[in-house]
N, C-alpha and C. Protein backbone atom coordinates (compact mmCIF):
# COMPACT_ATOMS: atom_id res chain seq x y z
N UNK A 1 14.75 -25.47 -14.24
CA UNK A 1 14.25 -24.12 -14.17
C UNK A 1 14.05 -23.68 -12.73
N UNK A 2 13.82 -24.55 -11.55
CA UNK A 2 13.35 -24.25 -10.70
C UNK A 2 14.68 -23.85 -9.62
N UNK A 3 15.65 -23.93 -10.91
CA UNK A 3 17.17 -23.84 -9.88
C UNK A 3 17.17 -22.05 -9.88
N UNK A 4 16.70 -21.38 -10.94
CA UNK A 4 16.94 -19.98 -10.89
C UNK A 4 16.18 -19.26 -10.53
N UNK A 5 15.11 -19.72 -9.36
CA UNK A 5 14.02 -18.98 -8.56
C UNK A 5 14.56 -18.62 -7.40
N UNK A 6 14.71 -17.17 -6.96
CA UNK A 6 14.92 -16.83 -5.68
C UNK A 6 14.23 -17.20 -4.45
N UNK A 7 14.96 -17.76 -3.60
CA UNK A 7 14.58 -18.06 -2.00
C UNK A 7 13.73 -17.75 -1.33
N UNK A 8 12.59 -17.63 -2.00
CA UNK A 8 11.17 -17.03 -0.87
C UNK A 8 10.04 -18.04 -1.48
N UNK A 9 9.03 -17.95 -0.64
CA UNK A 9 7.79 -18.52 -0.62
C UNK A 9 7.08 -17.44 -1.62
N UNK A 10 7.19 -16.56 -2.71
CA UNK A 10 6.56 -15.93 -3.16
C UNK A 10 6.93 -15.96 -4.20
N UNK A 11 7.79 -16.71 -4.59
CA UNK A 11 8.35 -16.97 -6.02
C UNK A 11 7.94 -18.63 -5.90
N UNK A 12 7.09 -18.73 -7.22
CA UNK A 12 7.13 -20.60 -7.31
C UNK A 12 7.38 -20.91 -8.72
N UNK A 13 7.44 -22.09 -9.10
CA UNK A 13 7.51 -22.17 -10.77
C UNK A 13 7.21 -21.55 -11.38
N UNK A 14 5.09 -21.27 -11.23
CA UNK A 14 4.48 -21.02 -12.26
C UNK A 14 3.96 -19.79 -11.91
N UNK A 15 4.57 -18.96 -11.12
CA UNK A 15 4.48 -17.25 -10.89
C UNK A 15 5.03 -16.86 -9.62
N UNK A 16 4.84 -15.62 -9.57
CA UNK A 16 5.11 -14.91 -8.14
C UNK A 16 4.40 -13.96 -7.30
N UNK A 17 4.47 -13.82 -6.28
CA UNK A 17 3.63 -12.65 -5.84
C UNK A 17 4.21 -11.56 -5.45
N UNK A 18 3.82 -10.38 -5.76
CA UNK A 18 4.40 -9.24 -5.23
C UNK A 18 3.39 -8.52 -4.27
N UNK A 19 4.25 -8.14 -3.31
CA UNK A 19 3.52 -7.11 -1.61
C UNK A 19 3.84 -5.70 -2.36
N UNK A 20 2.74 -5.06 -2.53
CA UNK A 20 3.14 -3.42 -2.45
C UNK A 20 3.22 -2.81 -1.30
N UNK A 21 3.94 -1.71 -1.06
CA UNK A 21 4.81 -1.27 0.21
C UNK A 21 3.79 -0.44 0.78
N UNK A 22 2.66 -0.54 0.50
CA UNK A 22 1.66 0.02 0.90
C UNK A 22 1.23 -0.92 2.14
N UNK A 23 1.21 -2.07 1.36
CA UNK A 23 0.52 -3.03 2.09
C UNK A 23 1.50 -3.52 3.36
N UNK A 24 2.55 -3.59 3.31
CA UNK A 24 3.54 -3.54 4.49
C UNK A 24 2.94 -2.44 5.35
N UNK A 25 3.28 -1.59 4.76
CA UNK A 25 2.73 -0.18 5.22
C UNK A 25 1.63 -0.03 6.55
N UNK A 26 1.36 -0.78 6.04
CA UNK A 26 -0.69 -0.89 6.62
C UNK A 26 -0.27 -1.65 7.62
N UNK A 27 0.01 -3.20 7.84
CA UNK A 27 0.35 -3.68 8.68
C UNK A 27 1.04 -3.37 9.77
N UNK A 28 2.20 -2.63 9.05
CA UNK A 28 3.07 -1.74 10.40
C UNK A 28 2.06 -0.85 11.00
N UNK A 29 1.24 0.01 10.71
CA UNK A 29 0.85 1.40 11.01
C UNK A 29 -0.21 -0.10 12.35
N UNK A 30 -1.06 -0.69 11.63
CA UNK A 30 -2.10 -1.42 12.50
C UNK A 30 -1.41 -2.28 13.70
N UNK A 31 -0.10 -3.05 13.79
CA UNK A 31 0.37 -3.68 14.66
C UNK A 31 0.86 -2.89 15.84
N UNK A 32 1.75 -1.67 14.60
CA UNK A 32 2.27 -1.01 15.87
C UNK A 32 1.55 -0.24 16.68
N UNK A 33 0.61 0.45 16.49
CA UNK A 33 -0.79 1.09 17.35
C UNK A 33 -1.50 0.14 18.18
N UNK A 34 -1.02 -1.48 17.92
CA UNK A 34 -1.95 -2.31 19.09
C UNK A 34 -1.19 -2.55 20.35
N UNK A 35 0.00 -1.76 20.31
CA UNK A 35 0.96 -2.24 21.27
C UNK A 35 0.78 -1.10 22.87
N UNK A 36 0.71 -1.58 23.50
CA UNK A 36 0.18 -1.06 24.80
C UNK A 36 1.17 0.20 24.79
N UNK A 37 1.02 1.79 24.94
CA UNK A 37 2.18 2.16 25.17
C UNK A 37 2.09 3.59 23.96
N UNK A 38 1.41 2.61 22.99
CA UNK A 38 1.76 3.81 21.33
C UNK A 38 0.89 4.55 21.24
N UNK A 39 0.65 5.96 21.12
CA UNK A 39 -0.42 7.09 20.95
C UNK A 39 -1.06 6.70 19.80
N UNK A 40 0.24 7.05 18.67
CA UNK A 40 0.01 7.55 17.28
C UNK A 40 1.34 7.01 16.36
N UNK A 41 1.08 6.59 15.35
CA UNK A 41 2.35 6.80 14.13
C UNK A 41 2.22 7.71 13.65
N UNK A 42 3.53 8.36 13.23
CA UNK A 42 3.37 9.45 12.87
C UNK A 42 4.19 10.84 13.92
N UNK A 43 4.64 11.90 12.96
CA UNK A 43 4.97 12.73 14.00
C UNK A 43 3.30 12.91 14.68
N UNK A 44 3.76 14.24 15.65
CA UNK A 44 2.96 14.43 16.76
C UNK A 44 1.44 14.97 16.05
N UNK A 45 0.63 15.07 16.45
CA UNK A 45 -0.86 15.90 15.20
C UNK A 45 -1.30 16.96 15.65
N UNK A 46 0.26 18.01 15.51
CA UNK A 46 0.14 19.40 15.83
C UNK A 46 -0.04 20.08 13.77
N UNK A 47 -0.01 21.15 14.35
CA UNK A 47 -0.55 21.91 12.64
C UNK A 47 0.45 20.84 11.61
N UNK A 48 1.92 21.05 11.51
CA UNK A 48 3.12 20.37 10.89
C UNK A 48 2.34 18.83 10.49
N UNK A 49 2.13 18.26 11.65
CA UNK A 49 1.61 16.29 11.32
C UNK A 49 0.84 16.51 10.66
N UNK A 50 -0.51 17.07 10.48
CA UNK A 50 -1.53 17.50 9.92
C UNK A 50 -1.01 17.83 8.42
N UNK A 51 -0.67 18.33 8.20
CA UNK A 51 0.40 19.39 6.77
C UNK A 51 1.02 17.95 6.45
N UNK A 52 1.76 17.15 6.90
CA UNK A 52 2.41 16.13 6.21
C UNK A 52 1.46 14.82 6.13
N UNK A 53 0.46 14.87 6.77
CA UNK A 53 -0.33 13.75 6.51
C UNK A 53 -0.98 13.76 5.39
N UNK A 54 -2.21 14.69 5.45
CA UNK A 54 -2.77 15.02 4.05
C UNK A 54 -1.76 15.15 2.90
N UNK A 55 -0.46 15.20 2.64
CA UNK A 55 0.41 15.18 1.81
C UNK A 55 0.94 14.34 1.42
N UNK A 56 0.23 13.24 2.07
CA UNK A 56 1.32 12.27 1.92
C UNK A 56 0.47 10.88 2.10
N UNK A 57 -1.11 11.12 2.18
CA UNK A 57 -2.56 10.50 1.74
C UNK A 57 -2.80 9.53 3.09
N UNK A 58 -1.88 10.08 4.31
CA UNK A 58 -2.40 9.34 5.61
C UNK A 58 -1.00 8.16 6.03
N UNK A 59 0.18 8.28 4.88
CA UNK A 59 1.30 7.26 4.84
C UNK A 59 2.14 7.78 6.23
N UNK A 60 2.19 8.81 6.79
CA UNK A 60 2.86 9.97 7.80
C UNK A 60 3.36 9.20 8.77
N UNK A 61 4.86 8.39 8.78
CA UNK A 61 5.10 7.73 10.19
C UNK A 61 5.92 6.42 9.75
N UNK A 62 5.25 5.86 8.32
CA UNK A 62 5.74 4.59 8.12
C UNK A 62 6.08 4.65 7.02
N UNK A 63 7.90 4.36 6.30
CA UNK A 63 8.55 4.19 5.61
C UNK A 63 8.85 2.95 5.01
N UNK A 64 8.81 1.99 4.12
CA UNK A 64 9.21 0.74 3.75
C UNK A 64 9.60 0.61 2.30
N UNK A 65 10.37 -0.08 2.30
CA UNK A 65 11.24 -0.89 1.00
C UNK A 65 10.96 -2.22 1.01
N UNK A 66 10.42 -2.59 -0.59
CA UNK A 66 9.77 -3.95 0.35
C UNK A 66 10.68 -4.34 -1.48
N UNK A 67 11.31 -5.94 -1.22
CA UNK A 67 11.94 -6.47 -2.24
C UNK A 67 11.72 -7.81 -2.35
N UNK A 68 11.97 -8.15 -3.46
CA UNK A 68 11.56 -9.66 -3.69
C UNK A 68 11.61 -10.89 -2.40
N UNK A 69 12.77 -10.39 -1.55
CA UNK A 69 12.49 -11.53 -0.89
C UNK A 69 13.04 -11.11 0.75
N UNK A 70 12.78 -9.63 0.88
CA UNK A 70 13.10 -9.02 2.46
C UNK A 70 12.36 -7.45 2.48
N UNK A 71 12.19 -7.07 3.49
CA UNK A 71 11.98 -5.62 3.64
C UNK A 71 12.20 -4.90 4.34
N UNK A 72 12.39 -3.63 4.11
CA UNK A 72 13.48 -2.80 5.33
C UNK A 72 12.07 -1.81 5.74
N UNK A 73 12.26 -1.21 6.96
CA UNK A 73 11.06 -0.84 7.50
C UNK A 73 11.46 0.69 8.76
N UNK A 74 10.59 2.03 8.39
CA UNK A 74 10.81 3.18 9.20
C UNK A 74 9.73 3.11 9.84
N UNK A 75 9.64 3.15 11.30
CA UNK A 75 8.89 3.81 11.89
C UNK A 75 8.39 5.34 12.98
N UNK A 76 8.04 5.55 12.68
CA UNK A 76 7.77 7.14 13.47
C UNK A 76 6.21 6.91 14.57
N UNK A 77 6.73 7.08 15.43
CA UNK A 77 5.83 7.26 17.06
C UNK A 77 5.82 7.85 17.96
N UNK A 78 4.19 8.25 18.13
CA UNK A 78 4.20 8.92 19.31
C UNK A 78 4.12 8.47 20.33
N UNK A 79 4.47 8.12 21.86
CA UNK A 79 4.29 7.02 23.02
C UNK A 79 4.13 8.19 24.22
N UNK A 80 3.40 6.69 24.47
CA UNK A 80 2.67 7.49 26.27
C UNK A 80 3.71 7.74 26.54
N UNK A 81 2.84 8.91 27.53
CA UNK A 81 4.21 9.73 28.45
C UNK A 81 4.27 8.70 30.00
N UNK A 82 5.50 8.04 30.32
CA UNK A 82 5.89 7.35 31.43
C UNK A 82 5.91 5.79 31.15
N UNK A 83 5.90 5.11 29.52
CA UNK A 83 6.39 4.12 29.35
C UNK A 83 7.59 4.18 28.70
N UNK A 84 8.57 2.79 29.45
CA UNK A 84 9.62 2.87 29.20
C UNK A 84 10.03 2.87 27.84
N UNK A 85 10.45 3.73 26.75
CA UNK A 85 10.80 3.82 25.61
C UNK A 85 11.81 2.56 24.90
N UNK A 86 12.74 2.42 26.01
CA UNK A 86 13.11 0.99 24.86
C UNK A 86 12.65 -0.09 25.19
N UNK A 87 11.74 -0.67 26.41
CA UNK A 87 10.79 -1.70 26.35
C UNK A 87 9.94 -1.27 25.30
N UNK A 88 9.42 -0.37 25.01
CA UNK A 88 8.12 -0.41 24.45
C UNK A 88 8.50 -0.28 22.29
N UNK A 89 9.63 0.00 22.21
CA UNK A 89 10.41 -0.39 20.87
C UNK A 89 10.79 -1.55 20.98
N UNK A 90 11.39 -2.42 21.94
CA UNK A 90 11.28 -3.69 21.84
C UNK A 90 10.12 -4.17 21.62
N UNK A 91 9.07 -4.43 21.96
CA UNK A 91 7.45 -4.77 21.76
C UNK A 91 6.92 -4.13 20.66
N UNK A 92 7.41 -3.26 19.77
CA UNK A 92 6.56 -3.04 18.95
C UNK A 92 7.56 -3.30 17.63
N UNK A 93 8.74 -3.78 17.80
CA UNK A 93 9.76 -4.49 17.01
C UNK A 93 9.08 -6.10 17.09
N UNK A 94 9.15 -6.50 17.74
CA UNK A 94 8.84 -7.92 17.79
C UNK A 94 7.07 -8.35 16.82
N UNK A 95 6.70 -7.49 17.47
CA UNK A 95 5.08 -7.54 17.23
C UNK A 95 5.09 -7.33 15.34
N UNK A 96 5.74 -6.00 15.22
CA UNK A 96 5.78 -5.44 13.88
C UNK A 96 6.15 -6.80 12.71
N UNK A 97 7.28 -6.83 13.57
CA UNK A 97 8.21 -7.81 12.21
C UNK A 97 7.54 -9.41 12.19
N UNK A 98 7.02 -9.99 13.10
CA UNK A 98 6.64 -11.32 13.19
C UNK A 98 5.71 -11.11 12.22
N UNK A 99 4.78 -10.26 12.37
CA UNK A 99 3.06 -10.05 12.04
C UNK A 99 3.37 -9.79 10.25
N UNK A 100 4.28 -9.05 10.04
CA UNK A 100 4.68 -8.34 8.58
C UNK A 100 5.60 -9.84 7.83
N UNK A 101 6.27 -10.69 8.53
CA UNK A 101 6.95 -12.10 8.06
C UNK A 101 5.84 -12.99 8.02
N UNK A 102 5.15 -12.72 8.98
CA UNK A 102 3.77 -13.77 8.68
C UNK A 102 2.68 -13.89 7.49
N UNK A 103 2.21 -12.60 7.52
CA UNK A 103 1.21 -12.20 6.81
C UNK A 103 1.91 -11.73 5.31
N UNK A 104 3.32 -11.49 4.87
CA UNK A 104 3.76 -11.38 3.87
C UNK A 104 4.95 -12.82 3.22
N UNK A 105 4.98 -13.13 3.85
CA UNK A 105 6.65 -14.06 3.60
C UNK A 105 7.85 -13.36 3.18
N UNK A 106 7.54 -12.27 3.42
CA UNK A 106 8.97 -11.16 3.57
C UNK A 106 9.78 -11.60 4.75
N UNK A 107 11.44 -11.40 4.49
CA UNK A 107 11.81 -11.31 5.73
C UNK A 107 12.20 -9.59 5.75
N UNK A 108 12.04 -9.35 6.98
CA UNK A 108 12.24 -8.27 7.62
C UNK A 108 14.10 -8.23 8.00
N UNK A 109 14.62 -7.03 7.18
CA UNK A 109 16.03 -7.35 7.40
C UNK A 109 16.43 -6.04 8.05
N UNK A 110 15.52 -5.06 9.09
CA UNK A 110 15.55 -3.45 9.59
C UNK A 110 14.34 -3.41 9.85
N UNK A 111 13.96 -2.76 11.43
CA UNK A 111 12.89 -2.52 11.51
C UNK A 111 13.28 -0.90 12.49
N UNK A 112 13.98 0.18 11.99
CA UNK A 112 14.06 1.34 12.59
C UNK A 112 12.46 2.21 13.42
N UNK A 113 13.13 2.65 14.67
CA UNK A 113 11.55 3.34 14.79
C UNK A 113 12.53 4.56 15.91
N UNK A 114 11.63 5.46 15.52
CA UNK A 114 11.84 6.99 16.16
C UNK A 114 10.93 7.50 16.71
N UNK A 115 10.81 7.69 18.14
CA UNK A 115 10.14 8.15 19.09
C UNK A 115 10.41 9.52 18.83
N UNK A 116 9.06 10.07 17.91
CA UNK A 116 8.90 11.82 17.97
C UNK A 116 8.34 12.49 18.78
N UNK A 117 7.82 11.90 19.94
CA UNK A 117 6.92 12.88 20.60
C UNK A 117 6.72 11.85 21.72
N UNK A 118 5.97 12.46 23.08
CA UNK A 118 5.27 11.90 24.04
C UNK A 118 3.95 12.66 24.02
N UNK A 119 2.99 11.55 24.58
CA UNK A 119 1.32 11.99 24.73
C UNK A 119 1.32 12.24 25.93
N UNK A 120 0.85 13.04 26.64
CA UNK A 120 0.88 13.41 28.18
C UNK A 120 -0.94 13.46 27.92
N UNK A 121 -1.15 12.90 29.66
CA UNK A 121 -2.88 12.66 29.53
C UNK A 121 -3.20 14.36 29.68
N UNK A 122 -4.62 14.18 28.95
CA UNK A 122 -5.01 15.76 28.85
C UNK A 122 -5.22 16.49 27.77
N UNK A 123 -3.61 16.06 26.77
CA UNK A 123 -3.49 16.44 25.56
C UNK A 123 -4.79 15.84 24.68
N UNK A 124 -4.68 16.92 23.68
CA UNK A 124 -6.27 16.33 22.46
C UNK A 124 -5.96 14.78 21.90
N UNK A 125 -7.02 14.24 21.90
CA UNK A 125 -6.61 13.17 20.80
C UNK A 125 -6.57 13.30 19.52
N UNK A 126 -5.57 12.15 18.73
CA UNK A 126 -5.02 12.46 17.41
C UNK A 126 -6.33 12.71 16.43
């Protein structure tokens, strides 16, 4: 029996566990905001971010597909104004996907992210 269990640490004999994409979710939104560099997930929190957040119960930024045994992953960010944009998607790729393989036993098979905006100092906070 144990020949027709799929390849993850979340499937065992005598059950399995399932990650809701929420919970990916969460992790991305918290890792990627610890990364030196990131304002906000999420478009920018002009009237529009605002309008899609409350619509969408605070999810605004982070997209995921999460499957038995990988998960594909959107991100949306706002980043300081004058850090280098693809250092700072490299670092919040690395950070994201280790932390989300760790804490889930998902593998991460896409970790997309889209720089919507820059924070220039001055501007309100989110």
């Amino acid at each position: 029996m144990t020949d027709d269990l799929p390849d993850s640490p979340l499937t065992v004999v005598n059950g399995r566990t399932v990650i809701a994409d929420g919970v990916v979710a969460t992790i991305c939104r918290t890792e990627a905001v610890a990364v030196p560099g990131v304002f906000e997930i999420g478009p920018p929190a002009g009237a529009l971010g605002r309008v899609r957040g409350a619509l969408s119960r605070g999810e605004t930024g982070v997209e995921v597909e999460v499957g038995q045994v990988q998960t594909a992953i959107s991100l949306t960010l706002v980043a300081e104004y004058g850090v280098p944009l693809e250092s700072l998607a490299g670092d919040v790729r690395a950070r994201v996907i280790g932390q989300v393989e760790e804490l889930t036993g998902l593998q991460v098979t896409e970790l997309d992210i889209a720089v919507a905006d820059l924070h220039l100092d001055g501007q309100d906070e989110p």
